[in-house]
N, C-alpha and C. Protein backbone atom coordinates (compact mmCIF):
# COMPACT_ATOMS: atom_id res chain seq x y z
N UNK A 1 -31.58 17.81 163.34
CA UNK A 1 -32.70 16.91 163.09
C UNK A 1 -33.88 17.71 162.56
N UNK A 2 -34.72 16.71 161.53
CA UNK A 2 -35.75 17.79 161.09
C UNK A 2 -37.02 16.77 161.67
N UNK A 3 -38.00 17.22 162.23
CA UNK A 3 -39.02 17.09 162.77
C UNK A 3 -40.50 17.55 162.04
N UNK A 4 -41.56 16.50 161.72
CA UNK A 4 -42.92 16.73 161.19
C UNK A 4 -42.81 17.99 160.72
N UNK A 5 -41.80 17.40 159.47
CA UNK A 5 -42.01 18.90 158.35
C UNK A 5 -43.29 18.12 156.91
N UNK A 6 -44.48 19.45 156.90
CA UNK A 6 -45.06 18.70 155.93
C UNK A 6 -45.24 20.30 155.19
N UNK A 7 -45.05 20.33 153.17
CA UNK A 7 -45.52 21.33 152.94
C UNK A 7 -45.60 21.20 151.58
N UNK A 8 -46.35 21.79 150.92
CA UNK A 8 -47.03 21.85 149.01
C UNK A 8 -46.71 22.31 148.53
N UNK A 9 -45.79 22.60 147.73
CA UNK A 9 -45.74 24.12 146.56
C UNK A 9 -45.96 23.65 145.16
N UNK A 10 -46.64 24.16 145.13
CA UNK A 10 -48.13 24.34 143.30
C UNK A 10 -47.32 24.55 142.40
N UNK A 11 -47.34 24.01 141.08
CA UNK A 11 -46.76 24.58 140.31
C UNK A 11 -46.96 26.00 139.81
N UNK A 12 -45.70 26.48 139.29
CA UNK A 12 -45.64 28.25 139.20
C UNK A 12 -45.57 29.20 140.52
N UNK A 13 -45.34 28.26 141.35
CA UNK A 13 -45.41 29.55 143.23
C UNK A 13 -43.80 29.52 143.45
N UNK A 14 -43.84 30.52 143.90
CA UNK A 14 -42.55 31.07 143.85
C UNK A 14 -42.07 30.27 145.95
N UNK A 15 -41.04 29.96 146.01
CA UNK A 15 -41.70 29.55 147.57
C UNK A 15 -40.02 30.03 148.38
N UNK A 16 -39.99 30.93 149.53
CA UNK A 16 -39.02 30.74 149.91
C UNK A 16 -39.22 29.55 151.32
N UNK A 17 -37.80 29.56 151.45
CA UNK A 17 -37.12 28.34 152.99
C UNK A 17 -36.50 28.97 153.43
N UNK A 18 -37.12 29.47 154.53
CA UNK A 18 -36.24 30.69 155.84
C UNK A 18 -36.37 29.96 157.61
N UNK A 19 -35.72 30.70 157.98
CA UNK A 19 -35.33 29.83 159.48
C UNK A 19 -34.21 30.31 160.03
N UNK A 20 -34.28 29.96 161.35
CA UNK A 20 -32.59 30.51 161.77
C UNK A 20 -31.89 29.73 161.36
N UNK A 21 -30.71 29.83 162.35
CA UNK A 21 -29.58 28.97 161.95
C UNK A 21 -30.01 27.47 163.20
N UNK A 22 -29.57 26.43 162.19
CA UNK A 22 -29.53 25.18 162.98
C UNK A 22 -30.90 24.64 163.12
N UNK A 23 -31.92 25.13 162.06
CA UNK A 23 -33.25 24.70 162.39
C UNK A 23 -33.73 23.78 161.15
N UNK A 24 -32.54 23.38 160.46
CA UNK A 24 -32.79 22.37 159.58
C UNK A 24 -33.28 22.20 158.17
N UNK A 25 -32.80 23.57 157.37
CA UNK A 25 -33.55 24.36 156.32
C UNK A 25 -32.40 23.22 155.37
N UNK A 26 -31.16 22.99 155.46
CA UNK A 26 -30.46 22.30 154.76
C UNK A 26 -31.21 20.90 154.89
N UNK A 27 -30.89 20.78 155.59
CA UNK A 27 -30.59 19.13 155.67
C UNK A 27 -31.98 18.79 155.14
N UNK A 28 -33.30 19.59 155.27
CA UNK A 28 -34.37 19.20 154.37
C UNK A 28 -34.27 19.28 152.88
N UNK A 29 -33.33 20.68 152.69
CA UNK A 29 -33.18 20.58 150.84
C UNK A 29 -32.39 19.60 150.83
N UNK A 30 -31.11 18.96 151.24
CA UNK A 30 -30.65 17.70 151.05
C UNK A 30 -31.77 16.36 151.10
N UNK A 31 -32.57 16.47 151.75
CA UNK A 31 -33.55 14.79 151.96
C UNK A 31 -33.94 15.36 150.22
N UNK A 32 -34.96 16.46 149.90
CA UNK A 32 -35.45 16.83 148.96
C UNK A 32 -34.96 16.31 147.39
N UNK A 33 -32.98 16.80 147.60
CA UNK A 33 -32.35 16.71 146.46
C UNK A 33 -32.20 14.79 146.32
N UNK A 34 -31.82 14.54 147.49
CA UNK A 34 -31.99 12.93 147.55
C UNK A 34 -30.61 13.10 147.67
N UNK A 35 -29.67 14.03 148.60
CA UNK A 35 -28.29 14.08 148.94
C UNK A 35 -28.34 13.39 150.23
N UNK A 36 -29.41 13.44 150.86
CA UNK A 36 -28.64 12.60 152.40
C UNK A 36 -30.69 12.12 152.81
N UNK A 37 -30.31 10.29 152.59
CA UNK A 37 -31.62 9.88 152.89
C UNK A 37 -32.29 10.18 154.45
N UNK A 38 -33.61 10.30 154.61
CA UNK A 38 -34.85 10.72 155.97
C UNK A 38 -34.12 9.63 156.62
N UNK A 39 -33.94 9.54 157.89
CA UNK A 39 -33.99 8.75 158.96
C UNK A 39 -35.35 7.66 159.16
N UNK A 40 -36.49 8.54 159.21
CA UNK A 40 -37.44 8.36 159.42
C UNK A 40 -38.79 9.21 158.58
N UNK A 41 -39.70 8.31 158.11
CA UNK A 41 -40.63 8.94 157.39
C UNK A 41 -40.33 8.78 155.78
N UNK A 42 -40.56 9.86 155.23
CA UNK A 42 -40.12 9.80 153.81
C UNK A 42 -39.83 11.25 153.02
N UNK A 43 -39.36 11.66 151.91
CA UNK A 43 -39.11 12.73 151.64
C UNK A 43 -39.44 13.05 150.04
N UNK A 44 -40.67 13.53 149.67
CA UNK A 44 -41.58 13.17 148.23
C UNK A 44 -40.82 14.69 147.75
N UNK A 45 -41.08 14.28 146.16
CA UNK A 45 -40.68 15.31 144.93
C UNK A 45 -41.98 14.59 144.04
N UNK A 46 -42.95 15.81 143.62
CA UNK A 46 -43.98 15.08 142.34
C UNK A 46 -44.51 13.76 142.91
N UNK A 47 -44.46 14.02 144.36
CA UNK A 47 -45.56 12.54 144.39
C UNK A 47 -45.07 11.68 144.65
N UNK A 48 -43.73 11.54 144.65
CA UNK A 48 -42.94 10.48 144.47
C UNK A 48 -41.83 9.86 145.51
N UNK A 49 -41.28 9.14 146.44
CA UNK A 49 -40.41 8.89 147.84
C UNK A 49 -39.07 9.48 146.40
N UNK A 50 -38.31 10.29 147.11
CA UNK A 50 -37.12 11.25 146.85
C UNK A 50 -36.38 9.50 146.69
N UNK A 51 -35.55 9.29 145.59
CA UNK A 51 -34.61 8.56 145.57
C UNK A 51 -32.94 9.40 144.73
N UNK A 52 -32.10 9.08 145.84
CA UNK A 52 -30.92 9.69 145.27
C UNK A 52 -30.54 9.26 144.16
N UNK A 53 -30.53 8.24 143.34
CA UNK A 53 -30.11 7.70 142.34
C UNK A 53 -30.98 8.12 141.15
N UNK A 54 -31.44 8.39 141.56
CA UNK A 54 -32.47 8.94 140.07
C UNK A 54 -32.59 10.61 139.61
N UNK A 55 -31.70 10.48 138.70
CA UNK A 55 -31.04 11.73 138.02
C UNK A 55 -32.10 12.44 137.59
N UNK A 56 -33.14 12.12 137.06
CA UNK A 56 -33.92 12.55 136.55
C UNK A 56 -34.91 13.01 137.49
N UNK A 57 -35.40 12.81 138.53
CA UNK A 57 -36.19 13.21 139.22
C UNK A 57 -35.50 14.47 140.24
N UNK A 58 -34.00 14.34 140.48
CA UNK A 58 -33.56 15.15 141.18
C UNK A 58 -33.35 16.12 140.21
């Protein structure tokens, strides 16, 4: 489960996603890619609620 994850990256910043194991570093790049929808809340790209179907935004 991923829990009150909130975070910005600017265009041109280089950004890593580190964590142990089992602390949910996937399953957030999945909400991100729009591979497996938020439970709860929402999961933005550009501003935008992450929709899996939209090729173009993913």
């Amino acid at each position: 489960a991923v829990d009150d994850v909130s975070f910005r990256i600017e265009k041109g910043e280089i950004f890593g996603f580190l964590g142990s194991n089992g602390c949910g570093k996937t399953t957030t790049m999945k909400m991100l890619t729009g591979l497996l929808n938020a439970s709860e809340g929402t999961a933005e790209l550009f501003g935008k609620p992450v929709d899996g179907k939209d090729i173009a935004l993913r």
